[in-house]
Protein backbone atom coordinates (compact mmCIF):
# COMPACT_ATOMS: atom_id res chain seq x y z
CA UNK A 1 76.00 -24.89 125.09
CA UNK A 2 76.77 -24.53 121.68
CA UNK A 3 77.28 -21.22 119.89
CA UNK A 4 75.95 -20.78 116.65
CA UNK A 5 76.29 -17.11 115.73
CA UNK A 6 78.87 -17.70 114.14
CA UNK A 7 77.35 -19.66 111.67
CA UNK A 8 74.21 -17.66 111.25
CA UNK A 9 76.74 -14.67 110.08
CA UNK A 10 77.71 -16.69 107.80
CA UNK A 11 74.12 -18.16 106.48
CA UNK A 12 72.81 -14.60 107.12
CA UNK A 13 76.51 -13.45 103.90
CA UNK A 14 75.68 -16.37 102.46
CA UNK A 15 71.55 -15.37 101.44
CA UNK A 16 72.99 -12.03 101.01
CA UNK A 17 75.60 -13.34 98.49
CA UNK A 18 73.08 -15.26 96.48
CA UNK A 19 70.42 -12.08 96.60
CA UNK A 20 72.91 -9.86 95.13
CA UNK A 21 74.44 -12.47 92.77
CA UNK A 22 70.75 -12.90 91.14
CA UNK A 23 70.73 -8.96 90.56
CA UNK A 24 72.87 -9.41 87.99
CA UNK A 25 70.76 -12.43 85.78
CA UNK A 26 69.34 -11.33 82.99
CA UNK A 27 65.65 -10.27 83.07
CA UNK A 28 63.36 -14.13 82.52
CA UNK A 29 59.85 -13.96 80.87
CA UNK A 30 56.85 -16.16 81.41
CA UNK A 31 54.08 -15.80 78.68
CA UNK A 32 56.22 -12.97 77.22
CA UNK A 33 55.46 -11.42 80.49
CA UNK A 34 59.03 -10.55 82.53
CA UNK A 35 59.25 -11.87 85.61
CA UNK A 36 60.09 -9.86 88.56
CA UNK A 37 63.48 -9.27 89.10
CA UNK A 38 65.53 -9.89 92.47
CA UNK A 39 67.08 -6.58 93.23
CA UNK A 40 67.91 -5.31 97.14
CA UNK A 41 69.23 -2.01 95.60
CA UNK A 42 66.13 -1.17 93.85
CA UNK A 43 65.74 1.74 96.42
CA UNK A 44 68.03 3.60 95.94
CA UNK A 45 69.49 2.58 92.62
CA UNK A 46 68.11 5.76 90.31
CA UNK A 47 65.29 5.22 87.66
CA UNK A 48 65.12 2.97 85.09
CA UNK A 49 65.14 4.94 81.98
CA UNK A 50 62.23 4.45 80.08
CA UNK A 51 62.64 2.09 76.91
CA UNK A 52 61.99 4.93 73.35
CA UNK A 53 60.95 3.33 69.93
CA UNK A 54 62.59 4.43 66.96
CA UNK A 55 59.25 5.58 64.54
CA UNK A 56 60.91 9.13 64.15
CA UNK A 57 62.10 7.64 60.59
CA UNK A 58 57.95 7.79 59.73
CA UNK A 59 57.81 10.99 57.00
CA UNK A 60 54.57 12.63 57.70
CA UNK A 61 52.63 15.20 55.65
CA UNK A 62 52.04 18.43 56.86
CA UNK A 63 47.99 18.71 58.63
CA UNK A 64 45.55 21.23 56.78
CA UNK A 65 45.83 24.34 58.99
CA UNK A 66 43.75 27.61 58.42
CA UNK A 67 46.10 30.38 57.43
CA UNK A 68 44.46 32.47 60.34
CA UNK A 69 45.89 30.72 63.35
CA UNK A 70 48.97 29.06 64.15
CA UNK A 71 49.13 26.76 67.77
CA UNK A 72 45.80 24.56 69.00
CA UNK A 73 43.98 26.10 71.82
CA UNK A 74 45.80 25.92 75.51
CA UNK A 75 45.68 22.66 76.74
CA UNK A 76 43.98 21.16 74.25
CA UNK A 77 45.00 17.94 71.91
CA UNK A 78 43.57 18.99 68.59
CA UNK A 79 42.87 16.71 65.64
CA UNK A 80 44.99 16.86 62.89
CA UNK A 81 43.72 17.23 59.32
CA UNK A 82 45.70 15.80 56.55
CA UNK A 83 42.96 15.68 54.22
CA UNK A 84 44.13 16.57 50.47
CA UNK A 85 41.90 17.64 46.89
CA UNK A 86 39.82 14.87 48.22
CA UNK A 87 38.08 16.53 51.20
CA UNK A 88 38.00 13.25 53.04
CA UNK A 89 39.31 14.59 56.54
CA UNK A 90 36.76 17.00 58.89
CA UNK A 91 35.32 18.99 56.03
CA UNK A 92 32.21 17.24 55.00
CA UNK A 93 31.35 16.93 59.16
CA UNK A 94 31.59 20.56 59.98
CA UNK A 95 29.72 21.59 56.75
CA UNK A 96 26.70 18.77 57.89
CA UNK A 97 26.33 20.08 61.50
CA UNK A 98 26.20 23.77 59.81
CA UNK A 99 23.51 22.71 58.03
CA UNK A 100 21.65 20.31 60.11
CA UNK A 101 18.55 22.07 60.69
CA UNK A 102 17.61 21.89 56.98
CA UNK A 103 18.93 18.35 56.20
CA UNK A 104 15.49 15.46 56.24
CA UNK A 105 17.35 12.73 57.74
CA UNK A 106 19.89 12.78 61.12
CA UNK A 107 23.84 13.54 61.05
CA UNK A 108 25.30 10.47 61.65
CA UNK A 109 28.42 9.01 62.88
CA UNK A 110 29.73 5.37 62.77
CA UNK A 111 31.98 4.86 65.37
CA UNK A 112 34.30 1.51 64.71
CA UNK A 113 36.57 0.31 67.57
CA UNK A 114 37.28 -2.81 69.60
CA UNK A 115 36.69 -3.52 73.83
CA UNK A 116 37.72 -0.07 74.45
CA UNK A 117 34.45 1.05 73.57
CA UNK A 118 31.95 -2.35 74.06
CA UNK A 119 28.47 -1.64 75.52
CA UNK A 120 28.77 2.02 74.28
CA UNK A 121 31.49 3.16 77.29
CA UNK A 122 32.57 6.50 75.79
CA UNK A 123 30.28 6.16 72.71
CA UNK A 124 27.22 6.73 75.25
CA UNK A 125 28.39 10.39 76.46
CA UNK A 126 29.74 11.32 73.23
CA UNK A 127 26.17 10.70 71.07
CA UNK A 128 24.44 12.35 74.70
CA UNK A 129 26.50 15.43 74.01
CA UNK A 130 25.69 15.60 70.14
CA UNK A 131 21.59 14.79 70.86
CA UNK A 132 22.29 18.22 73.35
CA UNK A 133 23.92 20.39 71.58
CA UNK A 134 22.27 19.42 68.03
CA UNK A 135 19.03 17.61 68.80
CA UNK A 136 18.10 14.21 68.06
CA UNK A 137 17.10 10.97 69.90
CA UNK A 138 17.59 6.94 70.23
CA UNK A 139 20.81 5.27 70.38
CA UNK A 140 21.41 4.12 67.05
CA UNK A 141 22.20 1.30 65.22
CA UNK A 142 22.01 -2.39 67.34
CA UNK A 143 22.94 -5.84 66.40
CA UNK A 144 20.30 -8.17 66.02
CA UNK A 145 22.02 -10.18 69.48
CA UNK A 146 24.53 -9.23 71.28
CA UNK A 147 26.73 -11.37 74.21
CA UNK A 148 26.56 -8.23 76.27
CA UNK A 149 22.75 -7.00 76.50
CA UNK A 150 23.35 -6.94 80.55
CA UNK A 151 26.45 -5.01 80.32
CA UNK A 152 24.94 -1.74 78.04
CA UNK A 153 23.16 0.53 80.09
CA UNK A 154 21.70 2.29 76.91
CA UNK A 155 19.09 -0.03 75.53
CA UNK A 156 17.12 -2.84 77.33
CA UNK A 157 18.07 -5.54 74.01
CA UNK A 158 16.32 -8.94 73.96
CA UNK A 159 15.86 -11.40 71.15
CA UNK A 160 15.10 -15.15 70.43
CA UNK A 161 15.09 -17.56 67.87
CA UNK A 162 18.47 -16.78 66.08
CA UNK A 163 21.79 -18.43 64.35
CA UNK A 164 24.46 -15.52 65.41
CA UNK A 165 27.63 -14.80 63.42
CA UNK A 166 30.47 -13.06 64.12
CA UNK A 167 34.23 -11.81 62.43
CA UNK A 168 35.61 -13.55 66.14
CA UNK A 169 34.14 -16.79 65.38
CA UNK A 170 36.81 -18.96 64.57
CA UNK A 171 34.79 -21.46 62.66
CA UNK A 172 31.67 -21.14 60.40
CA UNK A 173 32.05 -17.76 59.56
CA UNK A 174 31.21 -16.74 55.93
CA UNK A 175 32.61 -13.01 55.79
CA UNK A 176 30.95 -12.67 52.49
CA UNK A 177 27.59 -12.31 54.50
CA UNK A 178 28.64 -9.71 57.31
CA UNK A 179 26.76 -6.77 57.67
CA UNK A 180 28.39 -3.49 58.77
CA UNK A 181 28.61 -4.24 62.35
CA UNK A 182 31.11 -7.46 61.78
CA UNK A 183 28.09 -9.52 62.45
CA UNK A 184 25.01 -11.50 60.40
CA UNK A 185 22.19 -13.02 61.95
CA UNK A 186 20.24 -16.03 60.40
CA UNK A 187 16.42 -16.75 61.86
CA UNK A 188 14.63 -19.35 63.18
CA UNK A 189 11.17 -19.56 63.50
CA UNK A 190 9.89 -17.41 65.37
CA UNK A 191 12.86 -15.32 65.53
CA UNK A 192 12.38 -11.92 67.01
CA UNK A 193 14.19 -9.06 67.80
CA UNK A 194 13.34 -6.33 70.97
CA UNK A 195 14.58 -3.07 72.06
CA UNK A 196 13.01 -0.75 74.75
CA UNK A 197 14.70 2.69 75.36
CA UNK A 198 16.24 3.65 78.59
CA UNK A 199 17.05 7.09 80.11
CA UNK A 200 19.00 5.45 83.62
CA UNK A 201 22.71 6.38 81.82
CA UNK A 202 22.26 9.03 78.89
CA UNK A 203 19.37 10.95 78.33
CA UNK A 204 17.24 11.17 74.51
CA UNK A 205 17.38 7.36 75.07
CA UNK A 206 14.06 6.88 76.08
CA UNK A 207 12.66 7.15 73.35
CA UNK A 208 12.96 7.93 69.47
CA UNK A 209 10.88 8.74 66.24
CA UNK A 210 12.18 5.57 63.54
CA UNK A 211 12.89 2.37 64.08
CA UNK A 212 14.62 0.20 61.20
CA UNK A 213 15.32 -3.08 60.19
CA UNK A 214 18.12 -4.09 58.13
CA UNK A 215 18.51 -7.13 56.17
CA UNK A 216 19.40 -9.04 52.48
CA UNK A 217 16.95 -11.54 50.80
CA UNK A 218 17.13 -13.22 47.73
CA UNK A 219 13.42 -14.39 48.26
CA UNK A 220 10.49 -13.18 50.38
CA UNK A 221 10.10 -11.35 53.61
CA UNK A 222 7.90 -10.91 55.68
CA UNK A 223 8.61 -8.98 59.50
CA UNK A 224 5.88 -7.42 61.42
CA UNK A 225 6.67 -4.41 64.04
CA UNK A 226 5.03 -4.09 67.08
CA UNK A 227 5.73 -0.37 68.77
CA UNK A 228 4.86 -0.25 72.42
CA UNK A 229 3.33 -3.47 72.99
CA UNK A 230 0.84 -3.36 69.90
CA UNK A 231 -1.28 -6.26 69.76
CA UNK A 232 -0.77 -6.72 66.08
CA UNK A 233 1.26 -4.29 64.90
CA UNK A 234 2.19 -3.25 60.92
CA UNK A 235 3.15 -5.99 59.13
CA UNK A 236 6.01 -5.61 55.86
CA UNK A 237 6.75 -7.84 52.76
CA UNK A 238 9.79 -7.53 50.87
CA UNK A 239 10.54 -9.29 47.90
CA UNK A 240 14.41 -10.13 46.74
CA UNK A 241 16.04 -6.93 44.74
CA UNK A 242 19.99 -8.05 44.99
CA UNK A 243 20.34 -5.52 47.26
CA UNK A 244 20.30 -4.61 51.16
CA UNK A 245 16.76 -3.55 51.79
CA UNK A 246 15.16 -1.84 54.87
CA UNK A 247 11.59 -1.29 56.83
CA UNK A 248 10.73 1.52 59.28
CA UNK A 249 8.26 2.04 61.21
CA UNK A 250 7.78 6.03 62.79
CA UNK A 251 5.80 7.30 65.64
CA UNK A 252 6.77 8.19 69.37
CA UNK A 253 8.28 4.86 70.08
CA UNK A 254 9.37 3.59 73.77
CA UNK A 255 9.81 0.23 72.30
CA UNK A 256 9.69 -1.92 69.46
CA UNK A 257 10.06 -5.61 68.45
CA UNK A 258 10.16 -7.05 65.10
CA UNK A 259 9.11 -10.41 64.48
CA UNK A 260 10.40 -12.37 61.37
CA UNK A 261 7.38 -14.09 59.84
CA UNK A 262 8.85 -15.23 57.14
CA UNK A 263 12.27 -15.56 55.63
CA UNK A 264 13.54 -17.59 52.38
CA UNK A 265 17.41 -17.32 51.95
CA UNK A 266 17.38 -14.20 54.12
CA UNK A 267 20.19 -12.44 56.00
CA UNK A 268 19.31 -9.84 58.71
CA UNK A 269 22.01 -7.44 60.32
CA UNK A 270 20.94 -5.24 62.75
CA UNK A 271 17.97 -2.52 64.00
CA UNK A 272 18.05 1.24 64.60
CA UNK A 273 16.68 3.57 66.86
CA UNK A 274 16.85 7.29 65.68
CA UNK A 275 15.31 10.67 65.52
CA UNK A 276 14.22 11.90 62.38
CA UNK A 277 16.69 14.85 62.71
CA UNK A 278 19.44 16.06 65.02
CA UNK A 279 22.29 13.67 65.53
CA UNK A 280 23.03 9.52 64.89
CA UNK A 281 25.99 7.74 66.73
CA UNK A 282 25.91 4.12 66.07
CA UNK A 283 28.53 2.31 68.01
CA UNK A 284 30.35 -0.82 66.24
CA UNK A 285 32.81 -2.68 68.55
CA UNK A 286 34.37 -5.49 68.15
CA UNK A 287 36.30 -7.38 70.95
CA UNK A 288 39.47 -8.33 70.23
CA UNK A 289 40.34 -6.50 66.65
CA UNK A 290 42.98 -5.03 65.19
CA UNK A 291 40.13 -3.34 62.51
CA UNK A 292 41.03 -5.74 59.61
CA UNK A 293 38.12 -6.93 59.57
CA UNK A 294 36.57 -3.79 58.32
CA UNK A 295 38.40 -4.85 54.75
CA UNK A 296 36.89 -8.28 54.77
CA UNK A 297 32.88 -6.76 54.98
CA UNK A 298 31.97 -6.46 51.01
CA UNK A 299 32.02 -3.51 49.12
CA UNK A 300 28.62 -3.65 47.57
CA UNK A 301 27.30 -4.57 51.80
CA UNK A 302 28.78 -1.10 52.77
CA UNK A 303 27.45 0.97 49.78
CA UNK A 304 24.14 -0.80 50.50
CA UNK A 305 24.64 0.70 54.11
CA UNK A 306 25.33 4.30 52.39
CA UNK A 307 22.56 4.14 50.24
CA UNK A 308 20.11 3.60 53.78
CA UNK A 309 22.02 5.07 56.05
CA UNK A 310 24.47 7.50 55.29
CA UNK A 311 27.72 8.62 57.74
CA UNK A 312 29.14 11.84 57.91
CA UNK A 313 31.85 10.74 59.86
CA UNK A 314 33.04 7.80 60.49
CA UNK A 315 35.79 7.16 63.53
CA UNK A 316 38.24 4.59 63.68
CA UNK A 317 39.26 3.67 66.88
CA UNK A 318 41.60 0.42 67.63
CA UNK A 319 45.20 -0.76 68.67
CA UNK A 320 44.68 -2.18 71.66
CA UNK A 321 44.96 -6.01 70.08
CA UNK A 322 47.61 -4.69 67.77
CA UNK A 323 50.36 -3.08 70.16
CA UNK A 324 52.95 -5.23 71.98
CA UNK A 325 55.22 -4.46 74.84
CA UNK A 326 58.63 -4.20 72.81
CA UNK A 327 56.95 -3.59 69.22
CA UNK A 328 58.47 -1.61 67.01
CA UNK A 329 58.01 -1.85 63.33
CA UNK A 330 53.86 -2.22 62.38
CA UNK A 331 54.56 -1.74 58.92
CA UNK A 332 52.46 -4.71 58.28
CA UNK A 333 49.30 -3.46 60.25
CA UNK A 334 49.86 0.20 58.32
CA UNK A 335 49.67 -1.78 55.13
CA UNK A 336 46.87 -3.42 56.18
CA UNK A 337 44.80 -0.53 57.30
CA UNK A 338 45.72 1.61 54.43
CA UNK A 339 43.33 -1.05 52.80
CA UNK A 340 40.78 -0.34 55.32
CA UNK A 341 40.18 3.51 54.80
CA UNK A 342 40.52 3.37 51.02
CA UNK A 343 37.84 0.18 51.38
CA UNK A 344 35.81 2.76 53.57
CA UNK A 345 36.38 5.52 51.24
CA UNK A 346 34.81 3.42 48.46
CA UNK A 347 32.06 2.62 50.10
CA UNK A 348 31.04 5.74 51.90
CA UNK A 349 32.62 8.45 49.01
CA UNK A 350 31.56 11.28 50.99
CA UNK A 351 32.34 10.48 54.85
CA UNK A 352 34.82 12.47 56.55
CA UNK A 353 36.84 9.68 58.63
CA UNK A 354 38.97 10.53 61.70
CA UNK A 355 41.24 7.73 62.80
CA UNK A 356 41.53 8.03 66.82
CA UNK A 357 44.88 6.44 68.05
CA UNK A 358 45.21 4.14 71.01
CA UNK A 359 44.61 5.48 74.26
CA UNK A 360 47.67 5.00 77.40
CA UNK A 361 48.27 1.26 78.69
CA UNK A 362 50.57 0.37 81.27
CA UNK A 363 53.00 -3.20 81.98
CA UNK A 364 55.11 -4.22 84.68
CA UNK A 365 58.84 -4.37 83.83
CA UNK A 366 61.33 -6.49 85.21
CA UNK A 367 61.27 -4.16 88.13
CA UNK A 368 57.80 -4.50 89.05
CA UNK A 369 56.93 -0.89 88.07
CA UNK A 370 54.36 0.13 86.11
CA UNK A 371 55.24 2.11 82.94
CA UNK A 372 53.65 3.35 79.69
CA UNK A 373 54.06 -0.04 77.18
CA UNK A 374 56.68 1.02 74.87
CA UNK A 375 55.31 -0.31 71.83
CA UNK A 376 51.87 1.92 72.04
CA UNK A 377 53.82 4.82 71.50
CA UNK A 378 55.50 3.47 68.85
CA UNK A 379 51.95 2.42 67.67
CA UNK A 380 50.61 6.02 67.88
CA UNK A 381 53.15 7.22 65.89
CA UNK A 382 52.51 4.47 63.23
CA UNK A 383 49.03 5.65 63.46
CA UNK A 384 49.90 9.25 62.35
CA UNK A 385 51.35 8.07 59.88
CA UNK A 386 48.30 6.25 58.59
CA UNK A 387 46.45 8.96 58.49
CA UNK A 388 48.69 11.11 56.77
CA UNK A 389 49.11 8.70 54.16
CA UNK A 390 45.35 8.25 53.36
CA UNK A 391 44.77 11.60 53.78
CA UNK A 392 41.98 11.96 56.42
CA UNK A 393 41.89 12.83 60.17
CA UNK A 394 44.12 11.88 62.92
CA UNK A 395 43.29 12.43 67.02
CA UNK A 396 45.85 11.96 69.40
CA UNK A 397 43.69 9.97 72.16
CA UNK A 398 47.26 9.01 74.44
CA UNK A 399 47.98 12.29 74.37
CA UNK A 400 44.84 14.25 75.36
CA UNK A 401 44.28 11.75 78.03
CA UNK A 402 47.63 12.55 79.48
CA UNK A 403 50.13 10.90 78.09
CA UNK A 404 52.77 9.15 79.98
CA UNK A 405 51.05 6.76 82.74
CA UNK A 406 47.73 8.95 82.45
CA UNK A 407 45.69 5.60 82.40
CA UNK A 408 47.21 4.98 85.90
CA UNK A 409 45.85 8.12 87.21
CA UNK A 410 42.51 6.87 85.88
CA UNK A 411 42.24 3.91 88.01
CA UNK A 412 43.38 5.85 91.12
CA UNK A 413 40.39 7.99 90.03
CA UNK A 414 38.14 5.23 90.20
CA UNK A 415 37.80 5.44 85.88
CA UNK A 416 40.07 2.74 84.15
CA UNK A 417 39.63 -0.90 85.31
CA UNK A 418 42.38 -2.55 86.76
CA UNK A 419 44.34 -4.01 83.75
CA UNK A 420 45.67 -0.45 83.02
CA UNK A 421 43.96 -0.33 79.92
CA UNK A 422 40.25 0.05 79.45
CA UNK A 423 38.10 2.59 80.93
CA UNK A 424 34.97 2.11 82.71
CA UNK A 425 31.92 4.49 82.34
CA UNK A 426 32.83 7.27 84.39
CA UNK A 427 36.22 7.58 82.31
CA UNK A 428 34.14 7.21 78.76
CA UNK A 429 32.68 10.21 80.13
CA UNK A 430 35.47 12.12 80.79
CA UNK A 431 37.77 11.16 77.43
CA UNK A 432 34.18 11.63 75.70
CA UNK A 433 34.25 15.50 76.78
CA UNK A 434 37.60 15.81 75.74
CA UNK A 435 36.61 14.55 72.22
CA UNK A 436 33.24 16.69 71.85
CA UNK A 437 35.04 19.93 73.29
CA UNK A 438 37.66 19.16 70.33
CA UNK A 439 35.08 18.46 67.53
CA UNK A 440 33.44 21.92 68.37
CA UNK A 441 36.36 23.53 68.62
CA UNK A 442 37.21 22.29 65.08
CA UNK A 443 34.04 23.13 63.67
CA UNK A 444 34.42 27.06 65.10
CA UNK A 445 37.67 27.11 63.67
CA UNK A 446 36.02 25.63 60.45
CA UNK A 447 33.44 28.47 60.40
CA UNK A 448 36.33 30.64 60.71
CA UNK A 449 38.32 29.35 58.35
CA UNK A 450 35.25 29.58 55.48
CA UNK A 451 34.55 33.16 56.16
CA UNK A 452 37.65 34.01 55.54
CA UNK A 453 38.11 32.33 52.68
CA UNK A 454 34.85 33.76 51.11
């Protein structure tokens, strides 16, 4: 009988050979994804150090500070103010929610950001906690359709008879027409729109005190609202002014649908939900953007927004679509949203705006192990700068969430999904108490800062 262990030594050095031979090819990348690398060491060979950006060459201005304190509260991230003679960072916010019991209309907040916050994850707990703490009702501004009415827990949303536009269609899109949201809606007839309050997720939901509906028409309108199942309802004719125009109807409303009528050469955007008083959060995501598109609405569209419905703080949220694994220079993207906030600043010449940086997400390297994607913290940094260049506010999201793999103990915790980069609804709720806790903590530092100054 033949002996072969001899020669399965040497097949056993030869795979061995090979195995360690391929430890030393360079990394190889599929989809600009790197592949796994072959490495029998990896156990004990020490740590990878982690891959650092160079954005430390980004000249910041110095953030607003009162005179009367000097470090942020323990523990917390707190937003930076680098507002200048213009007043356009937290200012005009605090002073609102000091004097909301007086104001005749609610304290609202536009909240702009892309899949991180779609079918009002994070938005949901954060207008809950305003409506609590300040009063107020009804969850805001909502597209005429939406692709996710299943997915939002905060509004049962149905609607018929409609031509729907939006900044991610890639053909017959005419950005000249978009409303606010990134979206315009064109009806057919019969079109109608229908939203019934819900109090399942967030509570104040269930019902509200206005509804309104937003549109442009250079000829005749006619819509007819029907609160609670009316059987006819009160019905509304517009005529064309040049201008965005608006029709509310008030009472104790669980639900409402509006029914277009009539329409020549009309554009219709969205309808609210509100409280006559309190607090506003209307949430406007968009999947998939970088927040360009917010230079591309028109300027007189937005001021026709601020003449209906005006924000006292507006919060720009994005960078998920924008940040790559290895990026490091986004001087393009800073350019680009420079335009953005001084667009926004235009339109809404009062607004505070507080630009919220992109949260943690994770990649695989070569190695297989999951680490913090170098270019997002490049991004943040970029972000900073943005802020302190326009002159408004700046919140450190990455870093009040954790920092450094914090969106991996997320999913462990049952809050982030999977990819290692958006949260579900339990972790909206938990970043959305970080924010709230940080707002009122600015505002009593605001307070403090004004009576010592008078």
């Amino acid at each position: 009988m033949k002996n072969y262990i001899s020669a399965t030594f040497f097949l056993t050095l030869m795979v061995v050979g090979v195995l360690i031979g391929l430890c030393f090819f360079p990394s190889v990348s599929l989809s600009d994804k790197p592949l796994r690398r072959v490495d029998l060491l990896a156990d004990i060979r020490p740590d990878v150090p982690e891959e650092v950006c160079d954005s430390d060459t980004l000249v910041l201005s110095s953030p607003v500070k009162p005179v009367f304190v000097d470090t942020c509260k323990m523990g917390m991230t707190c937003i930076e103010d680098y507002s200048d003679s213009t007043m356009r960072g937290m200012k005009h916010f605090y002073e609102t929610l000091l004097q909301i019991q007086t104001m005749d209309r609610p304290v609202r907040i536009a909240y702009f950001g892309d899949s991180f916050i779609e079918a009002d994850i994070f938005t949901a707990d954060l207008r809950e906690m305003f409506q609590h703490q300040f009063g107020g009702c009804g969850v805001g501004y909502i597209p005429v359709t939406s692709t996710i009415t299943g997915y939002r827990p905060t509004v049962r949303h149905n609607f018929g008879g409609w031509k729907s536009h939006s900044s991610n269609d890639s053909v017959g899109f005419d950005k000249l027409q978009q409303g606010i949201s990134g979206h315009y809606f064109l009806p057919y007839e019969g079109a109608y729109v229908h939203l019934k309050g819900q109090n399942k997720y967030a509570s104040r939901l269930d019902t509200c005190e206005i509804s309104t509906f937003y549109f442009f028409n250079k000829g005749d309108v006619t819509v007819r609202s029907r609160v609670n199942g009316a059987a006819q309802g009160e019905l509304y004719e517009k005529t064309g002014t040049g201008v965005i125009q608006a029709v509310s109807v008030e009472g104790r409303i669980g639900q409402v649908r509006w029914n277009v009528e009539r329409a020549d050469s009309a554009v219709f955007y969205g309808v609210a939900m509100d409280g006559k008083r309190g607090i506003s959060l209307d949430n406007f995501s968009v999947r998939g953007s970088s927040g360009l598109h917010l230079r591309n609405i028109p300027l007189h569209t937005l001021c026709g927004f601020h003449h209906l419905r005006p924000y006292d703080l507006i919060v720009i949220q994005y960078g998920l679509n924008v940040a790559t694994q290895r990026g490091t220079n986004y001087d393009g993207y800073k350019k680009g949203m420079l335009t953005v906030i001084e667009h926004l600043k235009k339109a809404f010449p009062e607004s505070s705006i507080l630009l919220v940086s992109v949260g943690d997400r994770e990649y695989k390297n070569e190695y297989g192990e999951l680490r913090t994607m170098p270019g997002v913290k490049n991004l943040i940094r970029y972000q900073q700068s943005i802020a302190a260049d326009s002159h408004i506010a700046f919140w450190n999201m990455y870093e009040a969430m954790g920092g450094q793999g914090s969106i991996v103990g997320m999913v462990n915790q049952k809050m982030a999904n999977l990819d290692y980069t958006h949260i579900n609804f339990k972790g909206g709720k938990h970043l959305a108490g970080i924010l709230f806790e940080t707002l009122m903590y600015g505002k009593e530092q605001y307070e403090k800062r004004k009576a010592y100054e008078e």
